[in-house]
Protein backbone atom coordinates (compact mmCIF):
# COMPACT_ATOMS: atom_id res chain seq x y z
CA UNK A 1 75.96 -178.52 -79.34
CA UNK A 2 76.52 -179.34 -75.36
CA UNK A 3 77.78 -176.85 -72.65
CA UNK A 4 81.40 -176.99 -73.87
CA UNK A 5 80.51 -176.06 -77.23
CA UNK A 6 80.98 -179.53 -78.87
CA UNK A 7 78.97 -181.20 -81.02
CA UNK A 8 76.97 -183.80 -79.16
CA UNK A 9 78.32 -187.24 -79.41
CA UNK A 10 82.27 -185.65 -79.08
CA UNK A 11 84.89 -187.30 -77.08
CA UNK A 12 86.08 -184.45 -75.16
CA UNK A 13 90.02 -183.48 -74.17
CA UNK A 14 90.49 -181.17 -71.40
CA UNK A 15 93.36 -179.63 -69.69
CA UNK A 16 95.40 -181.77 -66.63
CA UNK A 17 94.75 -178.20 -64.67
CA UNK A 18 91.06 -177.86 -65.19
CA UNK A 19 90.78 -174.50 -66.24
CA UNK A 20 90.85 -174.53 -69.91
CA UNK A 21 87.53 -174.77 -71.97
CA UNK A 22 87.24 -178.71 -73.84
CA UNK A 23 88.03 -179.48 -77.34
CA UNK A 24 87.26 -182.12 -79.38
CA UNK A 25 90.32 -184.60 -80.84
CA UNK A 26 90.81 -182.17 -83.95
CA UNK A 27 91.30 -179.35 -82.22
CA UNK A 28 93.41 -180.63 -79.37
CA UNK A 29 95.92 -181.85 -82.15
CA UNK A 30 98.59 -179.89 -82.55
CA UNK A 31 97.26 -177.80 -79.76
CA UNK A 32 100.20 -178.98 -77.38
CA UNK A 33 99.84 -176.98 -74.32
CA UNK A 34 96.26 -175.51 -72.91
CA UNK A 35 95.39 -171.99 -72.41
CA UNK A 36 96.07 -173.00 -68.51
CA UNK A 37 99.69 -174.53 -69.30
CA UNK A 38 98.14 -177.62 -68.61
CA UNK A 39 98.45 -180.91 -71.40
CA UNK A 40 95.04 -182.30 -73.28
CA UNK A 41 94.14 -185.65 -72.10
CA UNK A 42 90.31 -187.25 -72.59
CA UNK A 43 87.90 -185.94 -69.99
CA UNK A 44 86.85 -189.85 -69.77
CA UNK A 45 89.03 -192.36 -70.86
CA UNK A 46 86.81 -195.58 -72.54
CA UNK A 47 87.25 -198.89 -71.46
CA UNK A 48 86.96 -202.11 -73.30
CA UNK A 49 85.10 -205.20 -72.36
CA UNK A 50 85.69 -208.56 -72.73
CA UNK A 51 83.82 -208.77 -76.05
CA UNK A 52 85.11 -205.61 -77.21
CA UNK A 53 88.66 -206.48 -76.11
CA UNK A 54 88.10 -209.79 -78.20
CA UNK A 55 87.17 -208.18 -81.29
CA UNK A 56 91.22 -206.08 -81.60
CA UNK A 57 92.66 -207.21 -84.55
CA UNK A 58 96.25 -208.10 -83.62
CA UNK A 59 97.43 -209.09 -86.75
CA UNK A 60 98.65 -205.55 -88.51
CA UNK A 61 99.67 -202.55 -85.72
CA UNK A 62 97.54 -200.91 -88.45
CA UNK A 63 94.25 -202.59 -87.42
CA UNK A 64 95.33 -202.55 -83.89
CA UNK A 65 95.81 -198.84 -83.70
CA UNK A 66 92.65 -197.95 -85.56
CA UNK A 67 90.89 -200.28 -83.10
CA UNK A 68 92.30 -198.32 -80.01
CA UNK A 69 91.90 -194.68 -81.33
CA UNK A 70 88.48 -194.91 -82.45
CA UNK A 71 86.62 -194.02 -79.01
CA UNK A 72 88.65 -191.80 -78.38
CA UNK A 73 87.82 -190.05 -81.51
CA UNK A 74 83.94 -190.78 -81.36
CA UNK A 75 82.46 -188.20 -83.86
CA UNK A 76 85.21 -186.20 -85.01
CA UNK A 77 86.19 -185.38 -87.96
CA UNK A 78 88.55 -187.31 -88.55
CA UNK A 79 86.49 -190.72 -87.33
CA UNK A 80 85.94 -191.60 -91.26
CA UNK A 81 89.33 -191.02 -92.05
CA UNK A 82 90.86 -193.05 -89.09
CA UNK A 83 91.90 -196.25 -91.00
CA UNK A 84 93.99 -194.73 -93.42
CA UNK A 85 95.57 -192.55 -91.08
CA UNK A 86 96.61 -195.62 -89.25
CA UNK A 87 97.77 -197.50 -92.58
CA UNK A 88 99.78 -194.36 -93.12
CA UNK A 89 101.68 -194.07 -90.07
CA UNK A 90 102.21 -197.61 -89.38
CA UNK A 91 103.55 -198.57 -93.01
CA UNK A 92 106.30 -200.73 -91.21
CA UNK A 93 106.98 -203.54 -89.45
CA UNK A 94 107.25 -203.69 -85.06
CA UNK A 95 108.51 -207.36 -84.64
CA UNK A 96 108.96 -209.00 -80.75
CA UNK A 97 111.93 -211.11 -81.07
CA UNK A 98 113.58 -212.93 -77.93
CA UNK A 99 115.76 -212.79 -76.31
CA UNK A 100 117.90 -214.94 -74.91
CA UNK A 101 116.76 -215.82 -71.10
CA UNK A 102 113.40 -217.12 -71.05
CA UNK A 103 110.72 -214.90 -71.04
CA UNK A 104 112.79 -212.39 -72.53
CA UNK A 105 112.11 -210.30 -75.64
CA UNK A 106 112.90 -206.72 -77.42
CA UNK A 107 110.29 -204.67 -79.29
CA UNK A 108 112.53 -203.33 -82.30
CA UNK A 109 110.51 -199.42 -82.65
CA UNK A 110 113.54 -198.14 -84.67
CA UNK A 111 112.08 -199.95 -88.49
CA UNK A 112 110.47 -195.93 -89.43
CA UNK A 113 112.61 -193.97 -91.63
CA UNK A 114 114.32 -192.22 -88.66
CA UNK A 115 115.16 -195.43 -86.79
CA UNK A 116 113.74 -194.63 -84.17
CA UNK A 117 110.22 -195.12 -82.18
CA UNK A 118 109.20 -191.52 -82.59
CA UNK A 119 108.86 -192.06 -86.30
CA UNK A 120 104.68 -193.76 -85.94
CA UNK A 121 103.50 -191.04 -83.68
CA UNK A 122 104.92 -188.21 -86.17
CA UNK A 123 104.04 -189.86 -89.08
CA UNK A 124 100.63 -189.95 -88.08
CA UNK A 125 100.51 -186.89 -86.51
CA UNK A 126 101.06 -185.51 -89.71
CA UNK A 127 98.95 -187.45 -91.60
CA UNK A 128 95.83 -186.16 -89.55
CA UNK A 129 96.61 -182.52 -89.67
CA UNK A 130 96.95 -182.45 -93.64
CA UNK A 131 94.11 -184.46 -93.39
CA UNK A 132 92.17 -181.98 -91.31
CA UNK A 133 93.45 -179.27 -94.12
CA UNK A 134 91.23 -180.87 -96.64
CA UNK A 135 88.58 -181.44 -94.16
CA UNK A 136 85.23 -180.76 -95.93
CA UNK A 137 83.29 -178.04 -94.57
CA UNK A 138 79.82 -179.26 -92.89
CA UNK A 139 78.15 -177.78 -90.01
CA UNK A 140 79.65 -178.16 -86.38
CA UNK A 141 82.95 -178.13 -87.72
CA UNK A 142 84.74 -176.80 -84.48
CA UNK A 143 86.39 -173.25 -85.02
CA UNK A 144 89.46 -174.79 -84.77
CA UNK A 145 89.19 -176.81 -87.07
CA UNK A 146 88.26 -174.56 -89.24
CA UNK A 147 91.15 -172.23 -88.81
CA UNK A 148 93.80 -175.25 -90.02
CA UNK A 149 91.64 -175.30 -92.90
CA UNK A 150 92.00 -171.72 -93.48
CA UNK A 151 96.00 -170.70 -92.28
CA UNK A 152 98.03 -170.29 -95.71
CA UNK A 153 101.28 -172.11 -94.15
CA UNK A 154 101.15 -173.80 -90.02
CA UNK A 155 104.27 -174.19 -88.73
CA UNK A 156 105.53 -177.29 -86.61
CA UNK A 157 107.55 -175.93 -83.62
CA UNK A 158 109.41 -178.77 -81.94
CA UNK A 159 112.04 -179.45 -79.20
CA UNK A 160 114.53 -182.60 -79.56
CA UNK A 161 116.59 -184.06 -77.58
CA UNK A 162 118.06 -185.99 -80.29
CA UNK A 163 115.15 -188.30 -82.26
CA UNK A 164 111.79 -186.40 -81.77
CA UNK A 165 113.19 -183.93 -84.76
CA UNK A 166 113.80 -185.69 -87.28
CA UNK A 167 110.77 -188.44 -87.37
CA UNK A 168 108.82 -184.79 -87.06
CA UNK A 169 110.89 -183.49 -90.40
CA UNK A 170 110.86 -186.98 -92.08
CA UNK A 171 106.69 -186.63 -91.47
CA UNK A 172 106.07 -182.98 -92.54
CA UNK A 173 108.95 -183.00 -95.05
CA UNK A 174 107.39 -181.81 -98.32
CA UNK A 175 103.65 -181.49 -97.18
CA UNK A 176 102.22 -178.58 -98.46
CA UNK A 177 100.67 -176.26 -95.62
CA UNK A 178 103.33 -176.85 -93.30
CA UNK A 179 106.86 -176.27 -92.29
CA UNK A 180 108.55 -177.24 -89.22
CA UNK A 181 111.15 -175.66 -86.81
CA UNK A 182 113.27 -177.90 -84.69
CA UNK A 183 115.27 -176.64 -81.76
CA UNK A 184 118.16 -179.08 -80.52
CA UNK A 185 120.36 -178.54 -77.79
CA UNK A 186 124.32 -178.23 -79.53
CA UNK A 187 126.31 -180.43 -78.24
CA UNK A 188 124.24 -182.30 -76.89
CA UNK A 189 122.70 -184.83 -79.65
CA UNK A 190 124.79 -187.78 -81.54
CA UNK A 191 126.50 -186.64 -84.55
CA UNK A 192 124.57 -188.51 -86.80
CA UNK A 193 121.25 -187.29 -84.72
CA UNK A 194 122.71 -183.70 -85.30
CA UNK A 195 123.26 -184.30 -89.12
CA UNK A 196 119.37 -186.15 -89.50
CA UNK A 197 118.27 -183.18 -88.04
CA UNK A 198 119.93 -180.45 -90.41
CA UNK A 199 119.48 -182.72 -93.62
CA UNK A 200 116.17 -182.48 -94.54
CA UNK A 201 116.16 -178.30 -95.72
CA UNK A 202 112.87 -177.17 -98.39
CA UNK A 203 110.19 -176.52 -95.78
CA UNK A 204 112.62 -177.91 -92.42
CA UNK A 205 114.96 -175.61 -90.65
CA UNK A 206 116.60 -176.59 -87.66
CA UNK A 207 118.31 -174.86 -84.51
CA UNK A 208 120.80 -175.59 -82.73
CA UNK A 209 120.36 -174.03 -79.27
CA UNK A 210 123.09 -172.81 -76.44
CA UNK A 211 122.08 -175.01 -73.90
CA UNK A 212 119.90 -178.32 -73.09
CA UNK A 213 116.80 -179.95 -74.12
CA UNK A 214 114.84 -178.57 -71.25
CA UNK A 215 116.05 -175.45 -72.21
CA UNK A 216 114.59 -176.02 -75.58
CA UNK A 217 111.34 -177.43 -74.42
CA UNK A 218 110.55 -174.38 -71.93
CA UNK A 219 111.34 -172.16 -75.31
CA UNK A 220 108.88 -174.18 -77.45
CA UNK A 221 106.18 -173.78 -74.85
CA UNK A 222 106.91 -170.24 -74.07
CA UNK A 223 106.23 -169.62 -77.65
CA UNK A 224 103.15 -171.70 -78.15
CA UNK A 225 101.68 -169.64 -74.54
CA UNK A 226 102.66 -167.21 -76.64
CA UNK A 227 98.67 -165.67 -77.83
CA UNK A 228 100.15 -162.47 -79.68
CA UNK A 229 102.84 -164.48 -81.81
CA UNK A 230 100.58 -166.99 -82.42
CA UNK A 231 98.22 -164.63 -83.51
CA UNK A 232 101.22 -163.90 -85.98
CA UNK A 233 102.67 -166.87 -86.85
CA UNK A 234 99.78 -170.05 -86.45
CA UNK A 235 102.11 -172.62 -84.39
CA UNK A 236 101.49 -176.37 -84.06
CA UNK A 237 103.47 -178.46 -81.79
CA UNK A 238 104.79 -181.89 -82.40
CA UNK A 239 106.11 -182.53 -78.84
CA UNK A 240 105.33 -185.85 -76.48
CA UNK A 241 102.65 -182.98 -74.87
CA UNK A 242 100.66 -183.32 -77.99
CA UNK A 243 97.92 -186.12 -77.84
CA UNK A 244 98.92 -186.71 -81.60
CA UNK A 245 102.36 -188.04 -80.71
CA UNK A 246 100.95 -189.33 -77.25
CA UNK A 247 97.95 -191.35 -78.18
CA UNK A 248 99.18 -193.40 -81.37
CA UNK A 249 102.24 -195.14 -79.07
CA UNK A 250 99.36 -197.42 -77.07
CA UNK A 251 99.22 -199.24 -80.93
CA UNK A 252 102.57 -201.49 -80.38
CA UNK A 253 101.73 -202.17 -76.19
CA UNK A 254 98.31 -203.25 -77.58
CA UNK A 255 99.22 -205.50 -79.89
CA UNK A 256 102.39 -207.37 -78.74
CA UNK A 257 100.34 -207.72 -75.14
CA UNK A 258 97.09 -209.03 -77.23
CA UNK A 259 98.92 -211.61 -79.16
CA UNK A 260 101.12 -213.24 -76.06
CA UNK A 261 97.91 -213.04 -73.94
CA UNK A 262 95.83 -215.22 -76.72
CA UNK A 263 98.95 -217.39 -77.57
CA UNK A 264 100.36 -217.88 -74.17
CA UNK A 265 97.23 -216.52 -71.54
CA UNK A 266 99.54 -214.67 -69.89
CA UNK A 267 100.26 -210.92 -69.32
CA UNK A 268 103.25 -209.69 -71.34
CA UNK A 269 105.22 -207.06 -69.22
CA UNK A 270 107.27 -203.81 -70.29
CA UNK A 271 110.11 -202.46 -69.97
CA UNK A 272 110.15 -198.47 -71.27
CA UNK A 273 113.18 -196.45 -71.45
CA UNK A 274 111.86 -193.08 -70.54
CA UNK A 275 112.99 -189.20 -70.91
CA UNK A 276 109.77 -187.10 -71.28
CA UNK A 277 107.66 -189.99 -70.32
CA UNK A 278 105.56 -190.07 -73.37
CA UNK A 279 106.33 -193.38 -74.44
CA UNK A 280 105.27 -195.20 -71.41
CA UNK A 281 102.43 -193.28 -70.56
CA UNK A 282 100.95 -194.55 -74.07
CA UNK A 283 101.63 -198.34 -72.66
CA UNK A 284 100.08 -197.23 -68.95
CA UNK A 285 96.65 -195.10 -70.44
CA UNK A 286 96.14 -198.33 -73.03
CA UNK A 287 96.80 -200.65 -69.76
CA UNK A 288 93.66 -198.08 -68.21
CA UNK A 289 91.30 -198.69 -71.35
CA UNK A 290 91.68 -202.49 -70.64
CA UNK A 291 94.58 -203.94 -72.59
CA UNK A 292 95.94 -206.84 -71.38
CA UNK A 293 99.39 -205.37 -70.39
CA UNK A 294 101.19 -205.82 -66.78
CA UNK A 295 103.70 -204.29 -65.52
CA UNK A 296 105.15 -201.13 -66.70
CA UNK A 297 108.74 -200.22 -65.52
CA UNK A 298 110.57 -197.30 -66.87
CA UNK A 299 114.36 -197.13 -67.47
CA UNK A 300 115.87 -194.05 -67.05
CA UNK A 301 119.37 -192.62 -67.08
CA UNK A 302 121.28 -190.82 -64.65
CA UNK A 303 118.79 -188.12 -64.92
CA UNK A 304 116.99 -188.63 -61.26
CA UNK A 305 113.84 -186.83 -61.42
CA UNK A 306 110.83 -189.79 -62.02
CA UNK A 307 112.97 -192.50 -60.01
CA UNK A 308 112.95 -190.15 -56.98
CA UNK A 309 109.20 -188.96 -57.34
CA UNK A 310 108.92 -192.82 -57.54
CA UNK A 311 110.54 -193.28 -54.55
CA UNK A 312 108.35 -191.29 -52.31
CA UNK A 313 109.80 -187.62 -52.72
CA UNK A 314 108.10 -184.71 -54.12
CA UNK A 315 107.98 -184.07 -57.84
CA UNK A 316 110.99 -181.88 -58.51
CA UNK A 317 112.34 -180.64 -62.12
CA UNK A 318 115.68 -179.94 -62.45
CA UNK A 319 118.21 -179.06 -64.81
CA UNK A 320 119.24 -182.25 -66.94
CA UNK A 321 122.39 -183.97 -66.18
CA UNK A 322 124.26 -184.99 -69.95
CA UNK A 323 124.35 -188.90 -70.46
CA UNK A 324 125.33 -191.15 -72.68
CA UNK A 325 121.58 -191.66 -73.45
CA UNK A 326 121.33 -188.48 -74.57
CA UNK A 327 117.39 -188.62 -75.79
CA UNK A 328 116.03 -189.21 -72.64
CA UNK A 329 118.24 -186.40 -70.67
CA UNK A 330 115.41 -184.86 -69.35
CA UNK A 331 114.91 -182.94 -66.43
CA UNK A 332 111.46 -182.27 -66.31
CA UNK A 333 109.61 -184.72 -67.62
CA UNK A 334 106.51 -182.90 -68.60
CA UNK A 335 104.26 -186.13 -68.92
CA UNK A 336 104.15 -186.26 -65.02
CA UNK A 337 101.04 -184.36 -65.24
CA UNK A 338 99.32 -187.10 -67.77
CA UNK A 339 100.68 -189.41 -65.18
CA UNK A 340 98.86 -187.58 -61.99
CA UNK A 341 95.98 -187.47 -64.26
CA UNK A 342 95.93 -191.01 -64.67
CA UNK A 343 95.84 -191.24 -60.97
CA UNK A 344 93.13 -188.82 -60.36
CA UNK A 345 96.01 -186.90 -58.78
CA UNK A 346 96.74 -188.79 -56.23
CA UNK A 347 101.11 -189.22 -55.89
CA UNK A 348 100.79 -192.22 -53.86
CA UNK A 349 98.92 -193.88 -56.88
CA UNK A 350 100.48 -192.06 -59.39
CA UNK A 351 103.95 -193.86 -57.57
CA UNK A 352 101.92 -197.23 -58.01
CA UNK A 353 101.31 -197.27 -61.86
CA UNK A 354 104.76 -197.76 -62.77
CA UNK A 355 108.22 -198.53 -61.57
CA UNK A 356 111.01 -197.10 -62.25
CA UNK A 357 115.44 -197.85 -62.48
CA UNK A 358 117.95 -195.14 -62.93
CA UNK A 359 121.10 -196.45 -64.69
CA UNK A 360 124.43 -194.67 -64.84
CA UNK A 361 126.51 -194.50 -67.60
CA UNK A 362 129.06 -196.98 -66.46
CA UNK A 363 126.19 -199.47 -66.88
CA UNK A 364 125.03 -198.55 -70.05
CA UNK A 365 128.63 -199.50 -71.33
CA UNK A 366 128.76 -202.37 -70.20
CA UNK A 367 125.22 -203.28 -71.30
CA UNK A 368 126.10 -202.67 -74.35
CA UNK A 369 129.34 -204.18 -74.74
CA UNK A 370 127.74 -207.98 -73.19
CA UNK A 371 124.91 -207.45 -75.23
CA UNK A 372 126.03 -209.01 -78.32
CA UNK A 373 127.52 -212.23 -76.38
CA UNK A 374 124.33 -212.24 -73.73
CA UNK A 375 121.65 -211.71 -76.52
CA UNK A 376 122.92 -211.47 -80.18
CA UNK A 377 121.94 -207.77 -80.64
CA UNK A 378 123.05 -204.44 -80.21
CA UNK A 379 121.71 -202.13 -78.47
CA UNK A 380 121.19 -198.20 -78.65
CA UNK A 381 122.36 -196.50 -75.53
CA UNK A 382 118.80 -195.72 -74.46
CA UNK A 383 118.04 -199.23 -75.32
CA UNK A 384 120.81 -200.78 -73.18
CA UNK A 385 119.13 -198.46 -69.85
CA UNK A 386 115.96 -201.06 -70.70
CA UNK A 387 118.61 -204.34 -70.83
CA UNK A 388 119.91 -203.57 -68.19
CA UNK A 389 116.24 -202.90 -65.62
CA UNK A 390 115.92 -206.87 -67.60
CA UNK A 391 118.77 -207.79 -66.04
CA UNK A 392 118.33 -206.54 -62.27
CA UNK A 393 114.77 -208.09 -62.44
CA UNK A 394 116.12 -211.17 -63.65
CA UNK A 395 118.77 -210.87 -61.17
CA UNK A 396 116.20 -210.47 -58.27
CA UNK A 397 114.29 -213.82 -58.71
CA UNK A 398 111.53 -212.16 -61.46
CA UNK A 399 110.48 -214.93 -63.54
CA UNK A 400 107.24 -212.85 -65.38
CA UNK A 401 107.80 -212.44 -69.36
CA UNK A 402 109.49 -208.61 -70.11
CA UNK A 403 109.94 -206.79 -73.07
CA UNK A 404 112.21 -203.88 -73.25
CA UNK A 405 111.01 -201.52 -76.10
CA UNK A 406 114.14 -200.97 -78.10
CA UNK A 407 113.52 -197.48 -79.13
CA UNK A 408 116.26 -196.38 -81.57
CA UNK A 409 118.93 -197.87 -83.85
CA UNK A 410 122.31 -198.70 -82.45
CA UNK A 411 123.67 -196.97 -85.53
CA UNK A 412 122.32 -193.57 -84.68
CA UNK A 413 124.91 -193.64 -81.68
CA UNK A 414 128.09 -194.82 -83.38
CA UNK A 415 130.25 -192.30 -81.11
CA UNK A 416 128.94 -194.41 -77.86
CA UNK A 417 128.80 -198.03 -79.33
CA UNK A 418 131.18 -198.71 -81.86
CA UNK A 419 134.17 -198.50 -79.07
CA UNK A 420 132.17 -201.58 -77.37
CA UNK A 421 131.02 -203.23 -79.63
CA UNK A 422 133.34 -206.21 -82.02
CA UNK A 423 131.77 -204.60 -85.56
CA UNK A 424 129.92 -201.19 -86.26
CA UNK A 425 126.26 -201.72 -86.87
CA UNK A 426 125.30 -200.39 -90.63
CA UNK A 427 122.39 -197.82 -90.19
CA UNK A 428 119.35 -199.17 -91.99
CA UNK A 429 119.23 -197.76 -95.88
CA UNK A 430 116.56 -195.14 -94.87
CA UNK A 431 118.54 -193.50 -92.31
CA UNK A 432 121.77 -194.29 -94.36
CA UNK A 433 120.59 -191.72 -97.33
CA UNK A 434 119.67 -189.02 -94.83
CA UNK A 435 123.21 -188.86 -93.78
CA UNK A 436 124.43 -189.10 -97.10
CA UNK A 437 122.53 -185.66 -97.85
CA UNK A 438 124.13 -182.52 -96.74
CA UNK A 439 122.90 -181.11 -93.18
CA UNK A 440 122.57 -177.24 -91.92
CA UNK A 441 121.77 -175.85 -88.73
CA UNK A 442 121.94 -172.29 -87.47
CA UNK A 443 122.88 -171.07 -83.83
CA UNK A 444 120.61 -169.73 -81.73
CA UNK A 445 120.51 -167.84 -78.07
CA UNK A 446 118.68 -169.55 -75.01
CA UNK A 447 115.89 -166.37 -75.68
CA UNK A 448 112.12 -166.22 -76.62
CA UNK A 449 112.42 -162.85 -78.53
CA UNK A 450 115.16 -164.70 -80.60
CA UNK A 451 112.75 -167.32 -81.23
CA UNK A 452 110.29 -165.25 -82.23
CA UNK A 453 111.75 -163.77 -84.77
CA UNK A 454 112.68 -167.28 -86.58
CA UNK A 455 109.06 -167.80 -86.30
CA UNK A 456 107.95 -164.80 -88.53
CA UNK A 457 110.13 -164.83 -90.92
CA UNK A 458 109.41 -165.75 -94.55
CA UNK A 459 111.40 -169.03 -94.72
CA UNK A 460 110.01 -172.81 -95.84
């Protein structure tokens, strides 16, 4: 064992605010927040060489992944299981098709059985932790670890702001050990986002809360700061905050940036439509380990808070503003501190590791009503925020190859794009027989006590 209590030859995760003790990969897991309120992130990121950088498989996002996570698990627990994790997660295909300006392609994230990108992340984020369940005993085996081993039932608490919940329910539906809790913001999701997320029932319950996703996030954290109810009720979190929905999100920036380096040697660039800023922050830490990726440019909506911390003003959260890209109305963007991390917490740097567009809603119409005629696809709303950064760049004299990560299925916002569109886009057969199943969710008050008592009772 070293200082922090780890076994020797751990990678080590510690808290953005540096006063939390270090955990190994298992443990930080499903950990979400630290003791300090801080998120986990690696004490030392890795970096790969030329020869090691070589040796990425970039045939199978499988391979790719595996290839990426595997120093930043070092001796974990999990190490020996890490390829069949990744096979289980990524059990579906992430084409780049182009577009058509040159130099132009989309990143479809939305083939999962949520259709949308948060469906890899969850899916292994699940796998791991019923994997850890099973975990064979041996000695070292951090306390932690241990404890997952030993709870009867863990439950998954996580905040949506439309997609996050149901690749979450579609992962932990049915796994014995676990049922989840998602809390939603009414009103404020799709319909058919609201129905996914009320249709899967047996061990998923899901909450429909008076007022917005921020709102629903500060409750999730409150109750996983929360040491007495925890104490209760053992509480996992499935959030962007947790390095098991963070980390596996590098696998599809890795691989689409390998490939077009070795076929074209050039530097493929990204566009990342961006809410809680988890997404993109999985293209920018891969970008730090070496990766072959360029530039990383986040689309937002109207919601203002990362374009103006961009633009030179202090970090402020704020109550979200509703858009018509209603998964990324987000307010405070709780990956910033990953981001200052990244920077050594430095703004100024922090400012220089990405860039960032704020489009209205008035664009995203029109986006997506051109988009069919401009590119021969259809975008989601969130989607058409990444188009349309393509567009201005274009429009400014960029010539450097862009891909916009498409993140959801135009059919999971039918309210929004079948008005602009010639023909209603069929949602994919998976997502199709989720909204063919009957959907329930109950109310509940903007209040931790309410909360808490979901948590303990007997339900799942």
């Amino acid at each position: 064992m070293n200082a922090a209590g780890l076994p020797g030859d751990a990678v080590r995760y510690v808290s953005t605010r540096g006063a939390s003790p270090a955990l190994c990969f298992s443990e930080a897991l499903g950990s979400g927040l630290a003791p300090d309120g801080g998120l986990y992130v690696p004490e030392r990121l890795p970096r790969f060489d030329a020869p090691a950088l070589a040796a990425i498989p970039d045939a199978r996002l499988a391979d790719t992944l595996a290839a990426l996570l595997r120093p930043l698990l070092g001796e974990d627990v999990l190490a020996p299981r890490l390829d069949g994790l990744c096979a289980q997660a990524a059990a579906f295909d992430v084409p780049m098709k182009p577009l058509a300006g040159p130099g132009d392609h989309w990143i479809e994230l939305f083939h999962g059985p949520t259709a949308a990108f948060k469906d890899l992340a969850a899916r292994f984020l699940a796998a791991a932790l019923s994997a850890l369940r099973t975990a064979r005993s041996e000695p070292g085996l951090p306390v932690a670890v241990e404890e997952v081993r030993g709870a009867a039932v863990q439950t998954v608490l996580v905040a949506t702001s439309g997609d996050t919940g149901a690749a979450v329910a579609a992962a932990f539906h049915g796994r014995e050990g676990f049922r989840v809790l998602i809390l939603y913001p009414d009103g404020k999701v799709s319909p058919a986002q609201a129905h996914s997320l009320g249709a899967f029932g047996g061990n998923v319950r899901a909450l429909r809360v008076a007022g917005s996703f921020d709102d629903c996030q500060r409750l999730a954290k409150q109750a996983l700061g929360d040491a007495a109810l925890r104490a209760q009720v053992p509480l996992l979190t499935a959030n962007s905050i947790s390095l098991g929905r963070l980390l596996p999100q590098m696998g599809w920036y890795a691989m689409h940036a390998l490939r077009f380096q070795r076929e074209r040697g050039r530097r493929l660039n990204f566009i990342v439509p961006s809410g809680n800023l988890g997404n993109a922050m999985a293209a920018l830490i891969a970008r730090a380990m070496g990766l072959p990726i360029g530039a990383v440019v986040l689309a937002t909506n109207a919601n203002p808070t990362l374009s103006e911390f961009h633009d030179g003003a202090p970090y402020r959260g704020r109550d979200a503003i509703p858009t018509l890209a209603n998964a990324m109305d987000v307010g405070a963007p709780s990956n910033v501190e990953r981001l200052l991390w990244l920077a050594g917490g430095d703004e100024a740097a922090a400012r220089a590791l990405i860039g960032v567009q704020r489009i209205d809603d008035a664009r995203i119409r029109s986006v997506i009503a051109a988009a069919e005629a401009r590119h021969g696809v259809a975008p989601c709303p969130h989607t058409a925020c990444g188009l349309a950064v393509l567009e201005d760049l274009r429009a400014a004299g960029d010539t450097r190859d862009w891909a916009v990560a498409a993140t959801a299925h135009a059919a999971k916002f039918l309210d929004v794009v079948s008005p602009l569109l010639a023909a209603s886009p069929a949602p994919p057969p998976a997502f199709a027989a989720l909204l063919a199943r009957p959907a329930r969710a109950d109310p509940l008050a903007l209040d931790a006590a309410a909360l808490a008592a979901v948590l303990r009772e007997g339900w799942g």
